[in-house]
N, C-alpha and C. Protein backbone atom coordinates (compact mmCIF):
# COMPACT_ATOMS: atom_id res chain seq x y z
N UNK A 1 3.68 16.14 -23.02
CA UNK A 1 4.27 16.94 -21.93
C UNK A 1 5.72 16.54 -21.76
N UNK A 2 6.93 17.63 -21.97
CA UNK A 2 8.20 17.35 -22.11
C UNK A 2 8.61 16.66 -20.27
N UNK A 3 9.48 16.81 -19.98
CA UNK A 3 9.95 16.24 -18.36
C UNK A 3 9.96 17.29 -17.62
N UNK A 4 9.95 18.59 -18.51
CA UNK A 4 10.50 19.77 -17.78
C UNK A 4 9.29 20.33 -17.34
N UNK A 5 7.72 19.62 -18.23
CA UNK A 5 6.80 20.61 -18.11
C UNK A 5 6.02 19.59 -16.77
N UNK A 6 6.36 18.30 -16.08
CA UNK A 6 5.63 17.55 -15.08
C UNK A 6 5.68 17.99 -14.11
N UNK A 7 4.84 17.90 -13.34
CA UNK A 7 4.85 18.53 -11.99
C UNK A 7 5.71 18.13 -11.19
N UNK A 8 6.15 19.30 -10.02
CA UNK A 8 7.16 18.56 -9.52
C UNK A 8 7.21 18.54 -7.85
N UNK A 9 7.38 17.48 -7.32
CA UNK A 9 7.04 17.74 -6.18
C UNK A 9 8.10 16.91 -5.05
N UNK A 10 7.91 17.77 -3.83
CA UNK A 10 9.20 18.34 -3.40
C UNK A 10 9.61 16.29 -2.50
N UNK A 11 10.42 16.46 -2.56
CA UNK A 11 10.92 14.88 -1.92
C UNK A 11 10.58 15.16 -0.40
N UNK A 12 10.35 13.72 0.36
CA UNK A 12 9.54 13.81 1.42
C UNK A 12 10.92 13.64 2.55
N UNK A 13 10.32 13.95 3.56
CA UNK A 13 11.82 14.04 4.99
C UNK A 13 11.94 12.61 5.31
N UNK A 14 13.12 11.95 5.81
CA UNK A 14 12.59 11.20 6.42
C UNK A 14 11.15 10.90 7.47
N UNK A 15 10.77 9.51 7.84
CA UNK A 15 9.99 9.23 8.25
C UNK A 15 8.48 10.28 7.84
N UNK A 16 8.17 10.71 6.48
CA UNK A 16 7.31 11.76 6.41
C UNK A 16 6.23 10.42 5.11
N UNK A 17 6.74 9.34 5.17
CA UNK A 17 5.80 8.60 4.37
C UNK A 17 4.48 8.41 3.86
N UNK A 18 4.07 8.29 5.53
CA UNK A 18 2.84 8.59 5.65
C UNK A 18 2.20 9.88 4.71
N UNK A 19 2.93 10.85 4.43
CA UNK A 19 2.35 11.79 3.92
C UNK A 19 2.18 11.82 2.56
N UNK A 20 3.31 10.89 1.87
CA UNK A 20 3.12 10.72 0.30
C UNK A 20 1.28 9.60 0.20
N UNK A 21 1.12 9.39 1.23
CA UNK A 21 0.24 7.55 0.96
C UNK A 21 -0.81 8.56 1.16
N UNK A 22 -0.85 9.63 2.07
CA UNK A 22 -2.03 10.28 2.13
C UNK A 22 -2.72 11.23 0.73
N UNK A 23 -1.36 11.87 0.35
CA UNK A 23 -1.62 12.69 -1.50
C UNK A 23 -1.88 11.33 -2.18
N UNK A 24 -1.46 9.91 -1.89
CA UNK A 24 -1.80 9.13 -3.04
C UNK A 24 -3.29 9.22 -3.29
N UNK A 25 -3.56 8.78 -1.51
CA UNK A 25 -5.19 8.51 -2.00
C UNK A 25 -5.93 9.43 -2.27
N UNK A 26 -5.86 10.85 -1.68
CA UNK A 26 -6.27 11.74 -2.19
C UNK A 26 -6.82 12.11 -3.39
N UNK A 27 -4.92 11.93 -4.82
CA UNK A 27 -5.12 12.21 -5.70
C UNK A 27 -5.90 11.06 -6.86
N UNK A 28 -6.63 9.82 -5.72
CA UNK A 28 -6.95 8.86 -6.70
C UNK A 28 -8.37 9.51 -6.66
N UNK A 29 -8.79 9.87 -5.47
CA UNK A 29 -9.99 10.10 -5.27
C UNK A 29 -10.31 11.23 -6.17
N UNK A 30 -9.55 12.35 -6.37
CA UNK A 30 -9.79 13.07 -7.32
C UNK A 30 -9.65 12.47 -8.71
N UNK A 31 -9.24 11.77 -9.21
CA UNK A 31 -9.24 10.65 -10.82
C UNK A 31 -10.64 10.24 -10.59
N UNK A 32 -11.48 9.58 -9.56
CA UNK A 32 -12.27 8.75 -9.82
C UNK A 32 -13.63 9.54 -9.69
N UNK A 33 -13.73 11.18 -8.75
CA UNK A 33 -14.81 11.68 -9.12
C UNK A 33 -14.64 13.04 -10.06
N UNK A 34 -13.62 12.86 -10.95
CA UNK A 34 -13.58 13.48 -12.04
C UNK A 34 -13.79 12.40 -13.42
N UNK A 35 -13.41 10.87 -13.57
CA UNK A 35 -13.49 10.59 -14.59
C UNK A 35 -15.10 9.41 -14.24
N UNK A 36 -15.48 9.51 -12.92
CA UNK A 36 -16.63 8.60 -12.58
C UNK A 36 -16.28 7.06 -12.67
N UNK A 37 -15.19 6.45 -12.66
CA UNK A 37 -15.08 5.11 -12.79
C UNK A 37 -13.95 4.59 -12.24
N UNK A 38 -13.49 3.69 -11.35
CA UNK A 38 -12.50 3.25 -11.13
C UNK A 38 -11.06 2.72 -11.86
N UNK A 39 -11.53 2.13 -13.35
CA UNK A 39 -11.00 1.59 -14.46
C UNK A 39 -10.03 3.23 -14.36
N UNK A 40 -9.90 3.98 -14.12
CA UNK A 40 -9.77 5.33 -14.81
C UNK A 40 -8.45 5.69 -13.44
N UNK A 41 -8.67 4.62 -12.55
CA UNK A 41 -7.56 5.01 -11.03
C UNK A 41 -6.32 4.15 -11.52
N UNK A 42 -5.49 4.11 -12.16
CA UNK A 42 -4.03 3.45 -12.71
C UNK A 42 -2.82 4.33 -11.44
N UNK A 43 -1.83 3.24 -11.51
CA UNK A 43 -0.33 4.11 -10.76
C UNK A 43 -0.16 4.89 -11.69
N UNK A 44 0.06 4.58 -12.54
CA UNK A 44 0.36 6.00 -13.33
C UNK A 44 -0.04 7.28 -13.73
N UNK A 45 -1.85 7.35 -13.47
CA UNK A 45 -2.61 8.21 -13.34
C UNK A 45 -2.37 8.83 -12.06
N UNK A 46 -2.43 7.96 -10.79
CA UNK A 46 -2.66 8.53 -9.93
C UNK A 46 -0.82 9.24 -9.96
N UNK A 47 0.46 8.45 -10.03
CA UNK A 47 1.79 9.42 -10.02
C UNK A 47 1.68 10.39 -10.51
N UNK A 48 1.31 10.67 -11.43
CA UNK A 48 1.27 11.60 -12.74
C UNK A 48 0.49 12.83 -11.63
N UNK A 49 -0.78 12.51 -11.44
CA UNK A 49 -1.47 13.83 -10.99
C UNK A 49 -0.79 14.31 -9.29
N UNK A 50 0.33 13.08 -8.59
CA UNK A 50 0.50 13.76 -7.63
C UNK A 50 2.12 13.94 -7.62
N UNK A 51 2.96 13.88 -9.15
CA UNK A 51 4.01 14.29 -9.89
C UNK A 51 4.81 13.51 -9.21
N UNK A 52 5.39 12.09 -9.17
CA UNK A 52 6.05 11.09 -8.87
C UNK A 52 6.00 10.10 -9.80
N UNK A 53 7.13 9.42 -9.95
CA UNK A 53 7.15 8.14 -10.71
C UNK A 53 6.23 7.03 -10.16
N UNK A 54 5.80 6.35 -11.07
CA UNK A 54 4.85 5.29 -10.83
C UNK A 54 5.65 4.10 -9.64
N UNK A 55 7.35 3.89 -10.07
CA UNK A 55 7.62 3.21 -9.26
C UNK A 55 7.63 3.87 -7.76
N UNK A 56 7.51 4.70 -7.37
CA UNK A 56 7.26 5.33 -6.01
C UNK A 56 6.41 4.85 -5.37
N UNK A 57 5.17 4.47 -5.85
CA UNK A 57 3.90 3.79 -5.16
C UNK A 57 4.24 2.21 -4.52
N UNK A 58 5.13 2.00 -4.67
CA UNK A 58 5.20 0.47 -4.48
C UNK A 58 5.57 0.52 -2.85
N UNK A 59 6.02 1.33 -2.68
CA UNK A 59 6.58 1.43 -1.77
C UNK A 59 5.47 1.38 0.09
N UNK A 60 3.94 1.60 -0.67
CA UNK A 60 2.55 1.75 -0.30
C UNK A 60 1.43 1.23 -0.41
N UNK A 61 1.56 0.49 -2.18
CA UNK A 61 0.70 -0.18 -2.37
C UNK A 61 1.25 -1.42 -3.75
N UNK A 62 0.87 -2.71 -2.84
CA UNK A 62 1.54 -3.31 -3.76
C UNK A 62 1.07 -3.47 -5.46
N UNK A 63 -0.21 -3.28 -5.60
CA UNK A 63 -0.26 -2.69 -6.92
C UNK A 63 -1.52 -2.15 -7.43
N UNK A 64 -1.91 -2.48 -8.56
CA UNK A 64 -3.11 -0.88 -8.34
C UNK A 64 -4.27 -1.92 -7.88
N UNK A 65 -4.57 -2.88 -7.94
CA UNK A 65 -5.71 -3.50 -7.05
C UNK A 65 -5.49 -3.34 -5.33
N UNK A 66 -4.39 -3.59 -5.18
CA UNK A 66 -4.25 -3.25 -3.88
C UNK A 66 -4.85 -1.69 -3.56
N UNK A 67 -4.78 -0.54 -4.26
CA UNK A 67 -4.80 0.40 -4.24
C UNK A 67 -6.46 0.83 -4.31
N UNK A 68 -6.56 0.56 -5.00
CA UNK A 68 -7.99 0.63 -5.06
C UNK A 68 -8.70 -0.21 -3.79
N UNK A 69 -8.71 -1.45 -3.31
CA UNK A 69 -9.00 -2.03 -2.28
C UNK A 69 -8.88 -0.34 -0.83
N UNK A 70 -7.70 0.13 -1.09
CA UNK A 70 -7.78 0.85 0.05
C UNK A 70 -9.09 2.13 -0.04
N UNK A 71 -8.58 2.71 -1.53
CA UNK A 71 -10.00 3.49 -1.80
C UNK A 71 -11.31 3.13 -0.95
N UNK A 72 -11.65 1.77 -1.67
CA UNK A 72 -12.96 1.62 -1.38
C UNK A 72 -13.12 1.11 0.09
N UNK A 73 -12.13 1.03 0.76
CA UNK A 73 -12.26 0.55 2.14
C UNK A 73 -12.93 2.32 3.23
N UNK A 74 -11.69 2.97 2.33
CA UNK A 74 -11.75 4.66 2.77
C UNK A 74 -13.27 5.02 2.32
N UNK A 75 -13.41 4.62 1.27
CA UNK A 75 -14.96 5.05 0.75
C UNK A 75 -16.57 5.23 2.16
N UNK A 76 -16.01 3.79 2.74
CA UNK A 76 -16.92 3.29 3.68
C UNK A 76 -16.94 4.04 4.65
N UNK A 77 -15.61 4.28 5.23
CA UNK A 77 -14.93 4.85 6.60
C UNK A 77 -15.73 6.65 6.62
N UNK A 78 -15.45 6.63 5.09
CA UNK A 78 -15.67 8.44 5.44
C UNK A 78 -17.86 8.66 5.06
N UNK A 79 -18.09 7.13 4.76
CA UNK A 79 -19.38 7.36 4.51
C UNK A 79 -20.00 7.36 5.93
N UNK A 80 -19.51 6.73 6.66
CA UNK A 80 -19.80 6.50 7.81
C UNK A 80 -19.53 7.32 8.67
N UNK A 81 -18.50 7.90 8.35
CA UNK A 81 -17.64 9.58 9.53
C UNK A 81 -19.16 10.35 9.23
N UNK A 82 -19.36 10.61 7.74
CA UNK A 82 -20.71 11.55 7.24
C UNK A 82 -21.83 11.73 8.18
N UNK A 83 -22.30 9.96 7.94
CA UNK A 83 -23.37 9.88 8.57
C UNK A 83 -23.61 10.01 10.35
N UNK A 84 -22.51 9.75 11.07
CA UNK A 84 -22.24 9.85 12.51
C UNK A 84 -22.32 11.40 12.82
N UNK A 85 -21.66 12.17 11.81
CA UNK A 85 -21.47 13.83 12.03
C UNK A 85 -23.25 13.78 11.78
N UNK A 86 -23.55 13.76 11.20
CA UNK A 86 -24.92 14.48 10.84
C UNK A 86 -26.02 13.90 11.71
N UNK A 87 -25.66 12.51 12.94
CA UNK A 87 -26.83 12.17 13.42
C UNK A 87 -26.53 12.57 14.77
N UNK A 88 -25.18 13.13 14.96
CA UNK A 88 -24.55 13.44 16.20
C UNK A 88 -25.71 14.62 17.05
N UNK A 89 -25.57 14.29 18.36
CA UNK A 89 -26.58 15.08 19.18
C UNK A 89 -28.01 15.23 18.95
N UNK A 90 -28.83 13.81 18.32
CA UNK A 90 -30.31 13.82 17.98
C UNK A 90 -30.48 12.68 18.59
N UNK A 91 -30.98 12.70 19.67
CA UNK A 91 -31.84 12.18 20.89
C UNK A 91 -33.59 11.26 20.40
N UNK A 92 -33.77 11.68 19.58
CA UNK A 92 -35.17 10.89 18.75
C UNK A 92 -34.64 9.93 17.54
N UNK A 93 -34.52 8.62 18.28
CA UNK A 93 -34.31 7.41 17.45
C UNK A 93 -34.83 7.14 15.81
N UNK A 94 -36.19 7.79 16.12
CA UNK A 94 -36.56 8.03 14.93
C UNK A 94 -36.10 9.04 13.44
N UNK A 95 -35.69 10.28 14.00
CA UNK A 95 -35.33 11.53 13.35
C UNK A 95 -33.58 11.29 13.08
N UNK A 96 -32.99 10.46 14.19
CA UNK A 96 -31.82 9.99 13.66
C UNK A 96 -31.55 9.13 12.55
N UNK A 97 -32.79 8.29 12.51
CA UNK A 97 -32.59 6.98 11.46
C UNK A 97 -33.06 7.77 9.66
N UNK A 98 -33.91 9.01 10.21
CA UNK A 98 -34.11 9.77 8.80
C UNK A 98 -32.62 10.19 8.10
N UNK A 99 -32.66 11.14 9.65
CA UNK A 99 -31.28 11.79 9.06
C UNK A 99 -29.63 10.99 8.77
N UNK A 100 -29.70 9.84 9.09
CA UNK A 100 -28.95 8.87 9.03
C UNK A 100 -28.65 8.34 7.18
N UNK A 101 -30.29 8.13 7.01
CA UNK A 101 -31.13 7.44 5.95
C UNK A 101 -30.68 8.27 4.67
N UNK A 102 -30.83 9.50 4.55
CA UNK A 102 -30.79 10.58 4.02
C UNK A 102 -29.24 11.18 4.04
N UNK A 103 -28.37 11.26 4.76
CA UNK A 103 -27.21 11.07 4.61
C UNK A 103 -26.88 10.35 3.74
N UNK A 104 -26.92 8.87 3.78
CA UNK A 104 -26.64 7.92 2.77
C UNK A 104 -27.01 8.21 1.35
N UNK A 105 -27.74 8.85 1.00
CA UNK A 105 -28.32 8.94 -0.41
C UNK A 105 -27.61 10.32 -0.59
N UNK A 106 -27.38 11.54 0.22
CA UNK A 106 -26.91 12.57 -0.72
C UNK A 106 -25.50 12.59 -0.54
N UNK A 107 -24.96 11.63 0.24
CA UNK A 107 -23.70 11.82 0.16
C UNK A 107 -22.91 10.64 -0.87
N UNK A 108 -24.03 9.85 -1.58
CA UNK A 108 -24.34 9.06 -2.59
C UNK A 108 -23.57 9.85 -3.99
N UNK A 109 -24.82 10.72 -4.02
CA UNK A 109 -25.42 11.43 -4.70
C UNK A 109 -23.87 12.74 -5.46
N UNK A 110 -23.82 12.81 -4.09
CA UNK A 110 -22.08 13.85 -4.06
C UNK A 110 -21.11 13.19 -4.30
N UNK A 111 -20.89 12.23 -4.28
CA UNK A 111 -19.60 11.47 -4.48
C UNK A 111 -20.40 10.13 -5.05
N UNK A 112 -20.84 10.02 -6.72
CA UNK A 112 -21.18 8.87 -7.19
C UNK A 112 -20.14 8.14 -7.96
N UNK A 113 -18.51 8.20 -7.82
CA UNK A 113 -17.09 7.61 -8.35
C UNK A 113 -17.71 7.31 -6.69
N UNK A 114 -17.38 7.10 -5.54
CA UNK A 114 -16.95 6.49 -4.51
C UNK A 114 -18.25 5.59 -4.18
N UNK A 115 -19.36 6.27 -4.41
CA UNK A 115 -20.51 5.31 -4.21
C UNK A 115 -20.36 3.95 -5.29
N UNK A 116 -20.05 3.83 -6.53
CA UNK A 116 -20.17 2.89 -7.22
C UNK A 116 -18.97 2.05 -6.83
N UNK A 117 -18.02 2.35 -6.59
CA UNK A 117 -17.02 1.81 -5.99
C UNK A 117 -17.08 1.32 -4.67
N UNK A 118 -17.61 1.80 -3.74
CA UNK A 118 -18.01 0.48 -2.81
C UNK A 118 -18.64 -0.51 -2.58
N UNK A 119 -19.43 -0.72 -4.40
CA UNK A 119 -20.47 -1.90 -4.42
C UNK A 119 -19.73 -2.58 -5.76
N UNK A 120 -18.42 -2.48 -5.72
CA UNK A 120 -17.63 -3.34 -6.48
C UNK A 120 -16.51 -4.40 -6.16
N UNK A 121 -17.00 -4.99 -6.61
CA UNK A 121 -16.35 -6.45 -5.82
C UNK A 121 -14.48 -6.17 -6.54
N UNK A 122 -13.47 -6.42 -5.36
CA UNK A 122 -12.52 -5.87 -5.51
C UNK A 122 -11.71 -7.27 -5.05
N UNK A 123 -10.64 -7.97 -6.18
CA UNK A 123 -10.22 -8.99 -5.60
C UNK A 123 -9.23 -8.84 -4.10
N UNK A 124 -9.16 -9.63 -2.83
CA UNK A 124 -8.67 -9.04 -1.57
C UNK A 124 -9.09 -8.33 -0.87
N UNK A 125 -10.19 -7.72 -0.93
CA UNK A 125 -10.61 -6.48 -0.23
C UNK A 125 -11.22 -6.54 0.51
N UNK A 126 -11.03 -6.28 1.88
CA UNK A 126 -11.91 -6.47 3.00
C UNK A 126 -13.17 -5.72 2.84
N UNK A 127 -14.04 -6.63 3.22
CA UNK A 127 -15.38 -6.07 3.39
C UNK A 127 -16.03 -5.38 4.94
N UNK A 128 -14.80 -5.48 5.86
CA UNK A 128 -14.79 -4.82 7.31
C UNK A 128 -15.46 -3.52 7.38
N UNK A 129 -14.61 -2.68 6.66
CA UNK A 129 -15.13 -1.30 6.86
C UNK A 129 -16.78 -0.96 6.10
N UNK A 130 -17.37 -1.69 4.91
CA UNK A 130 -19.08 -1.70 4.80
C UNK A 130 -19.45 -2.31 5.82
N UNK A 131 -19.33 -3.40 6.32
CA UNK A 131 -19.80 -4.11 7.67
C UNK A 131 -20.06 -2.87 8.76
N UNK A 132 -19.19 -2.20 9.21
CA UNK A 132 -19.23 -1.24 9.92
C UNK A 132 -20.39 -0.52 9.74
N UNK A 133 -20.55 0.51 8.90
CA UNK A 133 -21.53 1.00 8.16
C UNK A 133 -22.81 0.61 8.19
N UNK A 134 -22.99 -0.92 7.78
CA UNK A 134 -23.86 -1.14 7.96
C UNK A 134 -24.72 -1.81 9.08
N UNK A 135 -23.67 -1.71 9.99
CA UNK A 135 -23.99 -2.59 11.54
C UNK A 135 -24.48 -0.60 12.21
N UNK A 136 -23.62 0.05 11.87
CA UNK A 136 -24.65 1.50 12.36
C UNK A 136 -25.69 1.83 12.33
N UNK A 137 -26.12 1.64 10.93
CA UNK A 137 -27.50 1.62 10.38
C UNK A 137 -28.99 0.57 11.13
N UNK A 138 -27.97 -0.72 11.29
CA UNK A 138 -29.22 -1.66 12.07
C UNK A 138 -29.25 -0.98 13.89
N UNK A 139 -28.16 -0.73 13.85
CA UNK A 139 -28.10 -0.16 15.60
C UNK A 139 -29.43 0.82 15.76
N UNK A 140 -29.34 1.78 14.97
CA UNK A 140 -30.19 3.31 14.74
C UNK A 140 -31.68 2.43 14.65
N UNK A 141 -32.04 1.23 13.77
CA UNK A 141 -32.97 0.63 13.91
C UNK A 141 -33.77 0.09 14.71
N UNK A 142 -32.54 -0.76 15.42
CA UNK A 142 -32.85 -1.22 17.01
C UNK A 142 -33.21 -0.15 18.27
N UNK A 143 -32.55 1.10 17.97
CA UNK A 143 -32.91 2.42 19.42
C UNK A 143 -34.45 1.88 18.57
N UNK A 144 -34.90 2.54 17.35
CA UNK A 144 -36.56 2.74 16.87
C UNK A 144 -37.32 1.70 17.99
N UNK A 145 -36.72 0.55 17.61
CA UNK A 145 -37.94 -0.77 18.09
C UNK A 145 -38.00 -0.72 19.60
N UNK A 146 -36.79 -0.48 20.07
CA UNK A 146 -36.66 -0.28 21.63
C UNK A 146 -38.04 0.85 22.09
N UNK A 147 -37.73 1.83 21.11
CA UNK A 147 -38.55 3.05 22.19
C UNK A 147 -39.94 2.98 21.60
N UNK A 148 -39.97 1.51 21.29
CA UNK A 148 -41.83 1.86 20.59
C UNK A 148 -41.90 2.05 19.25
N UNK A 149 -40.89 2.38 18.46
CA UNK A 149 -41.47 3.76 16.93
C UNK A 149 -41.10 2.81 16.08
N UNK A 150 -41.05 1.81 15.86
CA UNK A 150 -40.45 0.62 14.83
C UNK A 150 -41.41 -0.41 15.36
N UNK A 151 -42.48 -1.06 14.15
CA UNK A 151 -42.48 -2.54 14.45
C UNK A 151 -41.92 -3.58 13.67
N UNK A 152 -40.50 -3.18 13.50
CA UNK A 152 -39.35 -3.97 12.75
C UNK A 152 -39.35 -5.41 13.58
N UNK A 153 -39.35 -6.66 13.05
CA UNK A 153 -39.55 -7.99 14.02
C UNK A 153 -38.06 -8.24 13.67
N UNK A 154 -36.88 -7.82 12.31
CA UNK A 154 -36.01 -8.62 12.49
C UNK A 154 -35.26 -6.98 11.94
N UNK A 155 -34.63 -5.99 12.63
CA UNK A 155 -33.86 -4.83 12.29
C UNK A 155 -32.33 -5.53 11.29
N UNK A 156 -31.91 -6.42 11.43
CA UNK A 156 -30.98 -6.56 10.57
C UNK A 156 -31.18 -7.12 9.36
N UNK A 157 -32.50 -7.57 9.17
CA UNK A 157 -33.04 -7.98 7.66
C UNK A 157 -33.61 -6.62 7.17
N UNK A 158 -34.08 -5.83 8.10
CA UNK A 158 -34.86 -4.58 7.33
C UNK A 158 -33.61 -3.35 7.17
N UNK A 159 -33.01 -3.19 7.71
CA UNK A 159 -31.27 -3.19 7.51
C UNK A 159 -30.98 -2.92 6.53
N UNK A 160 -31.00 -4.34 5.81
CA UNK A 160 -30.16 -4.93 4.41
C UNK A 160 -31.54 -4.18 3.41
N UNK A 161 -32.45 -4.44 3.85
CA UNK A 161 -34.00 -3.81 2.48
C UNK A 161 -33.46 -2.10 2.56
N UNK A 162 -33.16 -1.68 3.51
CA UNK A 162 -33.67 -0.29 3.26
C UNK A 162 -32.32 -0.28 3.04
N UNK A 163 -30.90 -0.78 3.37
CA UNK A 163 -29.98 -0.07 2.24
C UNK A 163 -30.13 -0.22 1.05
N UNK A 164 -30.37 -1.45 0.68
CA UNK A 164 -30.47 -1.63 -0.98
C UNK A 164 -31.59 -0.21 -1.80
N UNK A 165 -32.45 0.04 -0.95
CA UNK A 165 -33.81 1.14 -1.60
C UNK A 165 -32.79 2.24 -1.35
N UNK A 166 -32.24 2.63 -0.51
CA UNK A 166 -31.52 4.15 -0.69
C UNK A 166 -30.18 4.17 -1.83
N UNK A 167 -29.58 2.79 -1.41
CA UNK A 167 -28.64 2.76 -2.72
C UNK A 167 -29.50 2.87 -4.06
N UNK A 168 -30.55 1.98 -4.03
CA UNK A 168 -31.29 2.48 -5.28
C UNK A 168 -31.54 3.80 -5.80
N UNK A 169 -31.85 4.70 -4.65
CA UNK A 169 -32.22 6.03 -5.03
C UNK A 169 -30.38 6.62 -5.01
N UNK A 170 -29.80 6.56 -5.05
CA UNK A 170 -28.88 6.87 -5.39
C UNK A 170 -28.20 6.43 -6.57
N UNK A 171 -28.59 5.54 -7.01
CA UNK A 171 -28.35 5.25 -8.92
C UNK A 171 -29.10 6.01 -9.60
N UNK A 172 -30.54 5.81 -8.97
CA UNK A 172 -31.51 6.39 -9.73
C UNK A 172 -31.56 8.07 -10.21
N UNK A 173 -31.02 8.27 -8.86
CA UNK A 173 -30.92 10.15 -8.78
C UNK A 173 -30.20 10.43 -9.58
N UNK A 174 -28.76 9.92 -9.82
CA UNK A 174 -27.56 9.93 -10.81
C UNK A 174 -27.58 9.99 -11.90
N UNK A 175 -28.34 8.80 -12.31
CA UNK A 175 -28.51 8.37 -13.75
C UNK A 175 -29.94 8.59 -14.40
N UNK A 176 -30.62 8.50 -13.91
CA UNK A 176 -32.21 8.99 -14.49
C UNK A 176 -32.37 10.70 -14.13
N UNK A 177 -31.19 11.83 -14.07
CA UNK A 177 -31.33 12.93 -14.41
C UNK A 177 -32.99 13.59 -14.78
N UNK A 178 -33.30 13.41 -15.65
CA UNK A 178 -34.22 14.30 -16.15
C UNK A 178 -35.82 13.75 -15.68
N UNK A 179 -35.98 12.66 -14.90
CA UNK A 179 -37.40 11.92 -14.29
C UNK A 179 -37.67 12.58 -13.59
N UNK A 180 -38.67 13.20 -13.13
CA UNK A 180 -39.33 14.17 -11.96
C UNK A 180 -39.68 13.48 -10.82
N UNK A 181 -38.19 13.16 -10.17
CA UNK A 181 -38.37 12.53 -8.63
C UNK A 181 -38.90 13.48 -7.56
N UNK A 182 -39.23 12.92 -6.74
CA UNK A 182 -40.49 13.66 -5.72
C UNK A 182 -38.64 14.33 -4.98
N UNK A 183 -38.89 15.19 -3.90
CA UNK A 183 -37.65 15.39 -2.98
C UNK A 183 -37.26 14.73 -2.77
N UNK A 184 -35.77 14.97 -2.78
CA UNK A 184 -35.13 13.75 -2.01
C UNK A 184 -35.58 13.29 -0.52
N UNK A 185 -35.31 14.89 -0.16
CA UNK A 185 -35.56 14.47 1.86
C UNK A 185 -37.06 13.65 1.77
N UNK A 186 -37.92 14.04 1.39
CA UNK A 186 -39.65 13.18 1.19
C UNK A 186 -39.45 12.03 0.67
N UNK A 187 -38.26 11.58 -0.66
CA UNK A 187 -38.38 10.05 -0.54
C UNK A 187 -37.54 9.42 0.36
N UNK A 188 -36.59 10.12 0.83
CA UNK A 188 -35.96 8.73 1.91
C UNK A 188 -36.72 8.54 3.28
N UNK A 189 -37.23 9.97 3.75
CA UNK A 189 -38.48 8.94 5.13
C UNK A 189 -39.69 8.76 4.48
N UNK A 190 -40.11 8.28 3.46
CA UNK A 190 -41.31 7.63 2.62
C UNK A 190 -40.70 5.93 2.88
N UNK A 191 -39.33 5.93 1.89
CA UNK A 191 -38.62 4.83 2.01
C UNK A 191 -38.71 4.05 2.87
N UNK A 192 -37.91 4.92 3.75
CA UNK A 192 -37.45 4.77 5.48
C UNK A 192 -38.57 4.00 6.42
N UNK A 193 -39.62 4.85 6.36
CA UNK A 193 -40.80 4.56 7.06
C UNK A 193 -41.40 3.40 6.64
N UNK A 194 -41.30 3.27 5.45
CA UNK A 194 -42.11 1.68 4.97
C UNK A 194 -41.67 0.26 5.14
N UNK A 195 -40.33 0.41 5.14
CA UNK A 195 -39.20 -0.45 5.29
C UNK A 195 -39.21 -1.22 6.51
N UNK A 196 -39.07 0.11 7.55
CA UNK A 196 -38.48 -0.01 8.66
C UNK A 196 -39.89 -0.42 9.39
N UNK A 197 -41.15 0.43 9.05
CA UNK A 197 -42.79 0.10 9.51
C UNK A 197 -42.49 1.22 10.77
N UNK A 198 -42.31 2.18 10.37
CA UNK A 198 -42.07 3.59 11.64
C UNK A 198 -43.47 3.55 11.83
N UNK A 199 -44.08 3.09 13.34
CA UNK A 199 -45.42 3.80 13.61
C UNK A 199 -45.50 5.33 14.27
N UNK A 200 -44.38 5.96 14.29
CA UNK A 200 -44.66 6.92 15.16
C UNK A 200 -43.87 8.12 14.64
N UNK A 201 -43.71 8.91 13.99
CA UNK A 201 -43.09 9.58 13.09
C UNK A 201 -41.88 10.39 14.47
N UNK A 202 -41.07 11.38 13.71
CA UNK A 202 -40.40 12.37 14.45
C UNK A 202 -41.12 13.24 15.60
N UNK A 203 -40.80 13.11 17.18
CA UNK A 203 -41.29 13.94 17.79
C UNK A 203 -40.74 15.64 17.93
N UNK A 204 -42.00 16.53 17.98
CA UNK A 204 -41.53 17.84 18.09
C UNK A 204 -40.54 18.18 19.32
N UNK A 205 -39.18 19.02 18.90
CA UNK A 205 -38.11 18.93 19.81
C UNK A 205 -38.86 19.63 21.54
């Protein structure tokens, strides 16, 4: 590609910074669920696709580990925006922790470059924003045990079991393609329920 044929894109106003850091991450996120791997998120990949010199990024991220650290921090943040939208206004502790549960795996499932990337150990990288995430998940546990529908004795150990089983089904769904998995929605409150020991299923609204 000659110089004449790179994309070109328009110089930012003052104080408009913020807006280049926002196309950065953007355009990494598009590298990583188009090529499925992080190895594949470079400054120069990511300049290139959002038509800036590589030295431009510095200015944002001090280098591409840094960069990636922010990815996968964002990874968490928006897994978690997901799951809050989708449990928003459900009043049954129980039917929240499905739909909570189940969130996690298809939004897995939809974005498997960002899912594998938040279970990659990233030198510097705060682990704050999964913490988050996963302190939601034991909360949704704790309403269960409160109102009766859980006989969970320790919600932040059963927590940690039932993320690891939905992350599982989210490798599994990915990569074992052609195995005749039961539904998704039927295995995550199968999962869910065993994990967690739901005695009392979803009540009718």
């Amino acid at each position: 590609m000659s110089g004449r044929d790179k994309p070109q894109r328009r110089r930012n106003k003052p104080g408009e910074g913020g807006r280049l850091r926002e196309e950065v991450l953007v355009a990494a996120f598009g590298i990583l669920q188009q090529e499925g791997t992080i190895e594949a998120v470079t400054l120069r990949a990511v300049a290139a696709r959002v038509g800036i010199t590589a030295p431009s990024l510095y200015g944002h991220f001090r280098d591409v580990t840094h960069l990636r650290g922010e990815l996968r921090n964002l990874a968490f943040e928006q897994l978690l925006e997901a799951c809050d939208t989708a449990a928003a206004g459900i009043s049954d502790p129980v039917l929240g922790l499905f739909v909570r549960s189940e969130r996690i795996v298809t939004w897995g499932v939809e974005f498997p470059g960002r899912h594998r990337l938040m279970f990659t150990r990233i030198d510097s990288a705060s682990d704050a924003a999964g913490y988050r995430s996963f302190d939601a998940l034991v909360a949704t546990i704790r309403e269960c045990v409160r109102a009766g529908r859980s006989a969970s004795a320790d919600p932040a150990e059963d927590g940690a079991y039932l993320l690891a089983a939905l992350n599982g089904l989210v490798m599994t769904k990915t990569t074992m393609t052609g195995f005749p998995w039961p539904e998704l929605g039927l295995a995550v409150r199968e999962v869910t329920s065993r994990i967690v020991r739901i005695v009392e299923p979803p009540r009718p609204a």
